[in-house]
Structures are given as C-alpha cells and as structure tokens.
Protein backbone atom coordinates (compact mmCIF):
# COMPACT_ATOMS: atom_id res chain seq x y z
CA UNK A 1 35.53 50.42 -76.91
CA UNK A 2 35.86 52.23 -80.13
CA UNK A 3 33.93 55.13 -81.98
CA UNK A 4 31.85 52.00 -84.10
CA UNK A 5 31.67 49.83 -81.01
CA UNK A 6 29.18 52.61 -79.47
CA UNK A 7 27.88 53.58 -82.38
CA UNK A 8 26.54 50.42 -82.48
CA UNK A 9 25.37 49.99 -79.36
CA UNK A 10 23.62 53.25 -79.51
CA UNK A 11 21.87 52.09 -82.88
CA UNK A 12 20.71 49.29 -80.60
CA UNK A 13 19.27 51.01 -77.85
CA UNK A 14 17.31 53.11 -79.92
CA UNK A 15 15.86 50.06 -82.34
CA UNK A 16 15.24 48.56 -78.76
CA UNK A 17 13.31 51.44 -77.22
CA UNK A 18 11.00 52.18 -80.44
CA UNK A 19 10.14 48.29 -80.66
CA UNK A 20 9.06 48.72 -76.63
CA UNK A 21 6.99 51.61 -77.86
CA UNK A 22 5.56 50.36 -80.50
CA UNK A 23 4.33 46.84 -78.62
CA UNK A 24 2.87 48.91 -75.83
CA UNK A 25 0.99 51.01 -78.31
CA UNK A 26 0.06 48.03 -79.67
CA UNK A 27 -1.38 46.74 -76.91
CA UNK A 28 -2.56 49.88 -75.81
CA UNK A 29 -4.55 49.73 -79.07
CA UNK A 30 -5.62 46.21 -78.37
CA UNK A 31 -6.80 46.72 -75.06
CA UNK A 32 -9.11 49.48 -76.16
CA UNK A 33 -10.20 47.51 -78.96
CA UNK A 34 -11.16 44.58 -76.76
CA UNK A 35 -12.77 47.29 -74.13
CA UNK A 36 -15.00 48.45 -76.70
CA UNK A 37 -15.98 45.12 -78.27
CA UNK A 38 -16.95 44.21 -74.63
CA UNK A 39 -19.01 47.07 -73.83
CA UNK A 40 -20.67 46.92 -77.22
CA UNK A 41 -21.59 43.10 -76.18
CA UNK A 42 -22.77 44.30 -72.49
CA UNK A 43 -24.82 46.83 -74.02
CA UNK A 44 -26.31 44.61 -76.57
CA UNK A 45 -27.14 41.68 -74.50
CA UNK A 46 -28.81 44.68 -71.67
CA UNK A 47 -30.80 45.99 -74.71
CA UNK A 48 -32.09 42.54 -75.58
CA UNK A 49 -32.89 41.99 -72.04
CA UNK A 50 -34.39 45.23 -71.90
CA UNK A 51 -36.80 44.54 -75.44
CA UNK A 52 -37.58 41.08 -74.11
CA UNK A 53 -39.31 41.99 -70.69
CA UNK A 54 -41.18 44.79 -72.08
CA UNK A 55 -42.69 42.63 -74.71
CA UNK A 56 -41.16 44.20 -77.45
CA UNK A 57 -39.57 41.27 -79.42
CA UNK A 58 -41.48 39.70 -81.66
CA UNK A 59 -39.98 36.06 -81.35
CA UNK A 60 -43.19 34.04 -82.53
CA UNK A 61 -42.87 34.12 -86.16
CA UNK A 62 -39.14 33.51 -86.65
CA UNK A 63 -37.90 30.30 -87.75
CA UNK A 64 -41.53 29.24 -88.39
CA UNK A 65 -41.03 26.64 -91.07
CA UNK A 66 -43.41 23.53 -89.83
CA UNK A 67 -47.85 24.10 -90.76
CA UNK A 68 -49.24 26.15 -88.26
CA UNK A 69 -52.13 28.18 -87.22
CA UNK A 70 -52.12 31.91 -87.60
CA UNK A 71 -53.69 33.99 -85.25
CA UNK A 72 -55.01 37.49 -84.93
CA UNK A 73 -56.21 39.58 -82.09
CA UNK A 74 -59.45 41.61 -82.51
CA UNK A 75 -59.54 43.12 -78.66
CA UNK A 76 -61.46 46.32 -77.42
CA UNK A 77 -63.29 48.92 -79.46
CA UNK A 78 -62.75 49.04 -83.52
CA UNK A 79 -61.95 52.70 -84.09
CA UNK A 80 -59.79 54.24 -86.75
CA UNK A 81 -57.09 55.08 -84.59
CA UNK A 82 -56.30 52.37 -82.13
CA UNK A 83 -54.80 48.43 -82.71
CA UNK A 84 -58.12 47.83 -83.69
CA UNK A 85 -58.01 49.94 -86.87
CA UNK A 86 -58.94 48.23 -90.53
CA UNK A 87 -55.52 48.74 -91.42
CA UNK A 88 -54.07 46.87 -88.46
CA UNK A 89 -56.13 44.38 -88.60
CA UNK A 90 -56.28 43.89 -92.26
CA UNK A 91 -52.49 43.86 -92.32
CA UNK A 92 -52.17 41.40 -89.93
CA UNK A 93 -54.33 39.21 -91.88
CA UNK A 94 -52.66 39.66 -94.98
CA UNK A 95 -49.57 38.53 -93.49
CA UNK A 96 -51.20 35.80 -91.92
CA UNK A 97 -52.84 34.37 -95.10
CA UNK A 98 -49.62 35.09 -96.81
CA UNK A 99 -47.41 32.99 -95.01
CA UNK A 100 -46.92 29.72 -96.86
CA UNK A 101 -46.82 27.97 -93.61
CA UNK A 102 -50.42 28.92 -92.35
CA UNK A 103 -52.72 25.73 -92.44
CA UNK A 104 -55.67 28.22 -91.11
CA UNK A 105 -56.35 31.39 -89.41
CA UNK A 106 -58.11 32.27 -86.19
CA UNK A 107 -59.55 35.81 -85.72
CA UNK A 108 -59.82 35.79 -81.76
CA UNK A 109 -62.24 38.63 -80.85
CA UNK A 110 -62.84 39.86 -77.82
CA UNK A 111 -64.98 43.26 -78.57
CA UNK A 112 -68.47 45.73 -77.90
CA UNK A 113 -68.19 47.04 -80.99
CA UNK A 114 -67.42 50.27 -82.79
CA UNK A 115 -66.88 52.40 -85.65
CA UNK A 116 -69.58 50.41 -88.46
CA UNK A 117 -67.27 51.68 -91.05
CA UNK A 118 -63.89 50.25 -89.86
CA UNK A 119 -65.75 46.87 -89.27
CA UNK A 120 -66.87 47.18 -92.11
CA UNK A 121 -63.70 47.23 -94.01
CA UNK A 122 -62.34 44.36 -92.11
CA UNK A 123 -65.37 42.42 -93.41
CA UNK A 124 -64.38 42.97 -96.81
CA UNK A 125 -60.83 42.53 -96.52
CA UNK A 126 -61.89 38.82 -94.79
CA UNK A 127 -64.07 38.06 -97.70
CA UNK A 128 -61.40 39.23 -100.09
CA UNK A 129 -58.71 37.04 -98.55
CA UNK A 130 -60.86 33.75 -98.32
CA UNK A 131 -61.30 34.26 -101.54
CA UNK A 132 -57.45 34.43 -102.66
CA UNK A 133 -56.74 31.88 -100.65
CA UNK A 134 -59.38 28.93 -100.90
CA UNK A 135 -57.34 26.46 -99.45
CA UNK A 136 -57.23 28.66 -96.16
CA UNK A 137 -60.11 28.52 -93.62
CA UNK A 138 -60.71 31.51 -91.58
CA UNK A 139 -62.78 30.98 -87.83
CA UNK A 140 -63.62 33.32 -85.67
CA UNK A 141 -63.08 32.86 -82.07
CA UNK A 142 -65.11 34.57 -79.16
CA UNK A 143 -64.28 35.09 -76.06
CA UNK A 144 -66.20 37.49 -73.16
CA UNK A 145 -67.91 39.40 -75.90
CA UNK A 146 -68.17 39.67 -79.88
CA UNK A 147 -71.44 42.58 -80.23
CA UNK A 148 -72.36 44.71 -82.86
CA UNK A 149 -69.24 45.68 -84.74
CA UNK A 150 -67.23 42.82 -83.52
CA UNK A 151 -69.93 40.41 -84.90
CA UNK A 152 -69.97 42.58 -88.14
CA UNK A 153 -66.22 41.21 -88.51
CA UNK A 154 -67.05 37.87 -87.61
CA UNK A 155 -69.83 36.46 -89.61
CA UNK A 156 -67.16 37.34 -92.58
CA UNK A 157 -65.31 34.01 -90.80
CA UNK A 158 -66.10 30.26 -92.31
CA UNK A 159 -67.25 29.17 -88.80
CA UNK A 160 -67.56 31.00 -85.99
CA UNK A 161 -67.06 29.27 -82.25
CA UNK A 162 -68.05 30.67 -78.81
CA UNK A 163 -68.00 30.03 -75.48
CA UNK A 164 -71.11 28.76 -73.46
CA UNK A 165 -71.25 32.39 -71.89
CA UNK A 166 -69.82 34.30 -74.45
CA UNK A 167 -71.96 37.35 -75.45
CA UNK A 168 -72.88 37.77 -79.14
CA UNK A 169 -75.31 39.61 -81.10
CA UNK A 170 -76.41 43.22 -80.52
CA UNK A 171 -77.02 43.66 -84.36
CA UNK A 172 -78.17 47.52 -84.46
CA UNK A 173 -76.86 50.89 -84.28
CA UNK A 174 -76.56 53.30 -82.17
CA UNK A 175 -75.98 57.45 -82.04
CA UNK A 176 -76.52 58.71 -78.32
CA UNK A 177 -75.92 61.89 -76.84
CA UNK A 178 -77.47 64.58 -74.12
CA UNK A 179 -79.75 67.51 -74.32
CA UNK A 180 -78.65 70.45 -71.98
CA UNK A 181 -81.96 72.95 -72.99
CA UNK A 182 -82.37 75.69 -70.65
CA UNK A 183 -79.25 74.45 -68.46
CA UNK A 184 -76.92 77.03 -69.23
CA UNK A 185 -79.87 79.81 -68.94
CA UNK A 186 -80.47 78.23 -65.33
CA UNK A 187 -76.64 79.37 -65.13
CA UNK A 188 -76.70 82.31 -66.27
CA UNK A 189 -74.16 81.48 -69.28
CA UNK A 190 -74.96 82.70 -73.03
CA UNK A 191 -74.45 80.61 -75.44
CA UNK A 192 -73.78 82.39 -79.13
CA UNK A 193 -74.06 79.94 -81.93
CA UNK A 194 -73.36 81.25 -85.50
CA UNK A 195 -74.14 78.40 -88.58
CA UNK A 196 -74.90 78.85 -91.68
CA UNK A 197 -76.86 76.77 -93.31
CA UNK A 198 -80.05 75.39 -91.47
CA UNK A 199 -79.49 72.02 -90.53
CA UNK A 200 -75.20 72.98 -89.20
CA UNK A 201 -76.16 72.51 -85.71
CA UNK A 202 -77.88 69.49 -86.25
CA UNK A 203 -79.29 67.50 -83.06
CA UNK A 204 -77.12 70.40 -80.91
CA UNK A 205 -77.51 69.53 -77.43
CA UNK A 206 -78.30 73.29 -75.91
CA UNK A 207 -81.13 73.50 -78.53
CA UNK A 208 -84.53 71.66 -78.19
CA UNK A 209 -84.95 68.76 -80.26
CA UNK A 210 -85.71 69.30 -84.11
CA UNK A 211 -88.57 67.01 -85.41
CA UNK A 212 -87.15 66.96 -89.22
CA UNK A 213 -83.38 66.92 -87.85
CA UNK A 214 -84.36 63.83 -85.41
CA UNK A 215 -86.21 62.13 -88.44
CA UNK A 216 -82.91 62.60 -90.76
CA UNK A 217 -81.15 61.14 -87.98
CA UNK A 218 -83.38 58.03 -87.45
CA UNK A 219 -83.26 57.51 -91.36
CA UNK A 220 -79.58 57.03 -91.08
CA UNK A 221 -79.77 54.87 -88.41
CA UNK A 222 -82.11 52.47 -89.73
CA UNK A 223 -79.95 52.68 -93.13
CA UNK A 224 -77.18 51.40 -91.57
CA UNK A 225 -78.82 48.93 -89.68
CA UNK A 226 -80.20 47.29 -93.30
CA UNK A 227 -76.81 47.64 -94.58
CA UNK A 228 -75.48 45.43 -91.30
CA UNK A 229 -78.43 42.90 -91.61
CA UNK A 230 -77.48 42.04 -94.94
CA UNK A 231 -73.76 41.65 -94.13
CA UNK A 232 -75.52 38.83 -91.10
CA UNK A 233 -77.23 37.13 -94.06
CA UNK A 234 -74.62 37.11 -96.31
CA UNK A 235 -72.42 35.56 -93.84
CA UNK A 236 -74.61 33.36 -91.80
CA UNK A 237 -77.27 31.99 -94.97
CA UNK A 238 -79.06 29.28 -93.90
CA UNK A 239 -77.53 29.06 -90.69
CA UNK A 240 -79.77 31.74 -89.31
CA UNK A 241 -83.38 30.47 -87.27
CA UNK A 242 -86.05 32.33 -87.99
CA UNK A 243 -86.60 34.84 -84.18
CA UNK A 244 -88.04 37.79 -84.23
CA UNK A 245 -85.55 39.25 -81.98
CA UNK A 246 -82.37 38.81 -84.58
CA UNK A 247 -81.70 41.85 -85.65
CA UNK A 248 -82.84 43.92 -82.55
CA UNK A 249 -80.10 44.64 -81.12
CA UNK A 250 -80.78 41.95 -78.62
CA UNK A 251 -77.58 40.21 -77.16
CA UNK A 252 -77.26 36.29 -76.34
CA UNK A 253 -74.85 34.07 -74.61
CA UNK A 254 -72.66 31.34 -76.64
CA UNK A 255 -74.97 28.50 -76.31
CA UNK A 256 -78.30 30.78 -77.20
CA UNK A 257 -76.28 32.24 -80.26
CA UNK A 258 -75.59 28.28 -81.54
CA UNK A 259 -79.33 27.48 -81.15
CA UNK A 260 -79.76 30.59 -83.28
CA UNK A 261 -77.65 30.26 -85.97
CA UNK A 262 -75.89 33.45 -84.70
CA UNK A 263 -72.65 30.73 -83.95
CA UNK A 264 -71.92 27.72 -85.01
CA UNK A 265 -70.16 25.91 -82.00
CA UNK A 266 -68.67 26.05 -78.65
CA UNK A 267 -64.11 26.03 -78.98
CA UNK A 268 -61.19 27.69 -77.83
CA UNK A 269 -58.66 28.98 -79.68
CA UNK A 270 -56.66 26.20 -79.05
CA UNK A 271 -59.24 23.44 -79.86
CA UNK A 272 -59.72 25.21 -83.12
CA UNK A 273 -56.16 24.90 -83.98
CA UNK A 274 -55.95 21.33 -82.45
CA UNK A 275 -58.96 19.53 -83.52
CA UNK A 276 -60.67 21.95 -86.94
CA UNK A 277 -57.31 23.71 -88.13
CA UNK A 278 -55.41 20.15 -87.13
CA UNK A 279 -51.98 22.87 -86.86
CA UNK A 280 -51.47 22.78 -83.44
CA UNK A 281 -48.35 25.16 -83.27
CA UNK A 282 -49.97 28.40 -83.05
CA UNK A 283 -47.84 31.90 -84.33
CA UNK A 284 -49.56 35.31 -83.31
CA UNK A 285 -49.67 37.03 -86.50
CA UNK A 286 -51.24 40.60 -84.52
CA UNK A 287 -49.92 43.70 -84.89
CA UNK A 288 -48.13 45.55 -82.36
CA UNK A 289 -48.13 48.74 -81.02
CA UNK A 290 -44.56 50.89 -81.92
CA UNK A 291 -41.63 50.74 -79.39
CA UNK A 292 -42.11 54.74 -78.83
CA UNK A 293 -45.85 53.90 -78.03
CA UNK A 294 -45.89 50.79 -76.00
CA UNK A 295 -42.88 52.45 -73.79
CA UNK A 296 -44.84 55.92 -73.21
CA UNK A 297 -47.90 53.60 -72.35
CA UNK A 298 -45.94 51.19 -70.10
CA UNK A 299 -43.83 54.25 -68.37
CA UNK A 300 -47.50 55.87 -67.39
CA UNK A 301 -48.56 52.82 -66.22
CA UNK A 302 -46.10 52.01 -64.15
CA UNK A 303 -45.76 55.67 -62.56
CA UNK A 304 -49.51 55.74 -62.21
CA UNK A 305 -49.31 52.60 -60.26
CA UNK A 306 -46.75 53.63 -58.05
CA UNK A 307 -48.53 56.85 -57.24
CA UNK A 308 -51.58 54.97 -56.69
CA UNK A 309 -49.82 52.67 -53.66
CA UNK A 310 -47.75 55.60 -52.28
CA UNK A 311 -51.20 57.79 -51.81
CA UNK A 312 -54.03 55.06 -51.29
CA UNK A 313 -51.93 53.26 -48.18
CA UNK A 314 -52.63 50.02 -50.18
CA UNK A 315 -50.64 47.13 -48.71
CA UNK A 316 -49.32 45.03 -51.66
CA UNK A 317 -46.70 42.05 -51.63
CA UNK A 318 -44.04 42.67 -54.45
C-alpha cells in the first residue's frame, strides 16, 4: 500500500469518526431537547390539574358567544375589605353589563348586612348601570337572607324575587357596643386616658354613659336610617303597602315581604334566567379571590381540619 493509499485511508477514518461525533451530539442534543419539551408538558398539564381542583380557573366566561344570563354573587357581610367590597362587586357588574352577550343580570344575595356606606355605593353603581344599559334588566335574587344592607343593594334591582322563607327587611341601623364602668376598678387595674378635645372618647366603654354624647350618637343613627328609607322608596315606589312596621327594622319571610311590597315574587336563580331573563345559559360574572389568597385560605383550612380529626377522635369516612 503506498504513502497516498494510507493517506487516504487515514483522511477517511478521521471524516468517519467526526461524522459519528457529530450525530451522537446531535442526538445527544435532541434527546435533551425532547426531555425538556416533555417535562415542560408534564408540568403544565400537573399545574392545570392543580388550578382546576382548587377552583382557580375561571372557565365560565370563555368562549361565551350565544345570549346569556350574567350572574353575580353578593354572599356574607358587605365590608370594605372582603369579596363583598363596592369595588368587587361593582366591577363584577360592570363586566357583566358590559358583555355584549348578557341578555340580563342576576344579583344573587345571600347577606345580614353591613357597612351602610359600601351598600351604599353598590346602590348607585346599580342605578348607574341600568341606566347605561336600558335594554338590560337587573333582578335581584334572595336566598336564606337579604337584611339591612343587603336589601339596601337590592331594591336598586328592577324586580326583586325571594324564596317563601327567605328573610328580608331589617331596614334600620345599628351601632352596639359594651359598657365596662367600674369593672376594671373591681380589678384593681387603672385605666389612664389622655384626649384632647371633649367629646375624643366619645361613648368610651370604661366611662359612664354621656347624655349629650349618647344624643349625638342617636342623631346619627336616625340620619342614616332617613337616608336608607328613602333609598326603599326610591326603589320600591308604589310597590310598597302602607305597615307601620316597614321601616323598623322588623324582618319578614319571602312570602310576607311579597304581600308587602318589600319583594315582588317568589324564583330561583335559575327560573329567573329561564322563564323572566328567557337566557337560560347562565356565566358567573363574580369576582374571585387572588390565587395567593384563596391558597393561604384553602391551606388553613385544610390543616385546621386535619388537626381537628387527629385531636377530637372524630370518626369520618374519606
């Protein structure tokens, strides 16, 4: 074999062994590629499984493109920083109204009350948005309970419909508290309060009662329960019978609350949407609490439970 022969043969070998190292890199490359894409796909489809059984994907109102009725949750106390807030609530109706797809909107309440000024503002933000949108109904739904505040929001609603023993009513106000006077003496505990100004520990419960601080007080009260009587009118009108008891504070079930113009009929959320609203596809249009939020909530609820069964010897099938 001459000098070329093996020169050739050695130019061979070499192009040889780089093309075997460059395919196994290549695959080497591949393989990883296709291990990542796979684990990126596992992990994916375990986070969607993961989002989906705590509640946390919102699948009503996607792809919505046929008429449907828009709903909105109004349940527990109305305070400023809970679900319940105005801006929840009013946010959820604006998006609600907004849709092009909503043939009506149900406001299903299920609520004792709460902050008069937060109802409030969900009262005007209903009469605001029947307004902008005419061709829109708005009914309120009851369920257990719709009192004070929650019936503040609700006679903003075109109709509002009740079960037979739904409670409504309870239109009045409220401010309650305790008085503690000569209880820490009795314990032997000083109490050193520093104001200034006269009236800066007003109704303090270690104090006794101040006539002209307890009359201020009652003059707020019944204020604000003038203020909520004429929101009732305004909303109700005619509707309204002529009792005494109205604006008590007294409550009444479903059927009592029809007979006085408190409600106007007995329906469900879904007859509403079936039979009045005539869109029987319902979307939930409520807000929700954040991911952080509703998994710290969940997590302590869970744990809770758990401690509950290991230390109460509760027997519970699972």
């Amino acid at each position: 074999m001459t000098d070329s022969d093996n020169s050739n043969k050695d130019q061979w070998e070499k192009e040889t062994l780089q093309k075997l190292v460059f395919t196994s890199l290549r695959e080497q490359r591949r393989a990883r590629l296709w291990s990542i894409f796979f684990r990126l796909l596992t992990f994916s489809y375990l986070f969607i499984l993961l989002f989906w059984g705590l509640g946390w994907l919102d699948t009503e109102t996607v792809g919505v493109t046929e008429k449907h009725t828009a709903v909105v949750d109004l349940r527990g106390e109305i305070t400023p920083d809970s679900l319940n807030s105005a801006d929840n609530i009013k946010a959820s109706l604006k998006k609600a109204f907004k849709d092009r797809n909503t043939a009506g909107v149900i406001l299903r309440i299920n609520s004792p009350g709460g902050s008069p000024v937060q109802a409030g503002l969900i009262n005007d933000e209903i009469v605001r948005l029947r307004a902008l949108y005419p061709e829109t109904p708005l009914y309120a739904v009851i369920e257990d309970i719709c009192a004070s505040g929650g019936y503040y929001v609700a006679v903003a609603a075109d109709k509002i419909f009740v079960d037979k023993a739904s409670i409504v009513g309870s239109v009045g106000v409220i401010m309650d508290g305790f008085g503690f006077t000569g209880t820490l003496e009795k314990l032997g505990v000083e109490r050193r309060l520093l104001t200034a100004g006269e009236n800066k520990g007003f109704l303090d419960p270690f104090l006794p009662a101040n006539p002209r601080q307890r009359e201020h007080a009652q003059s707020m009260l019944r204020e604000i329960h003038q203020q909520f009587i004429q929101v009732v009118q305004q909303g109700r009108g005619d509707r309204l019978k002529d009792h005494p008891d109205i604006f008590s504070g007294m409550i009444w079930t479903g059927e009592q609350g029809i007979e006085l113009g408190l409600v106007d009929a007995l329906g469900s959320a879904d007859y509403v949407a079936r039979e009045i609203i005539q869109a029987e596809r319902v979307v939930d249009f409520t807000a929700r609490e954040g991911l952080m939020e509703r998994f710290t909530r969940r997590f302590g609820r869970v744990v809770a439970s758990s401690l509950l069964a290991e230390t109460s010897g509760e027997l519970r099938l699972r």
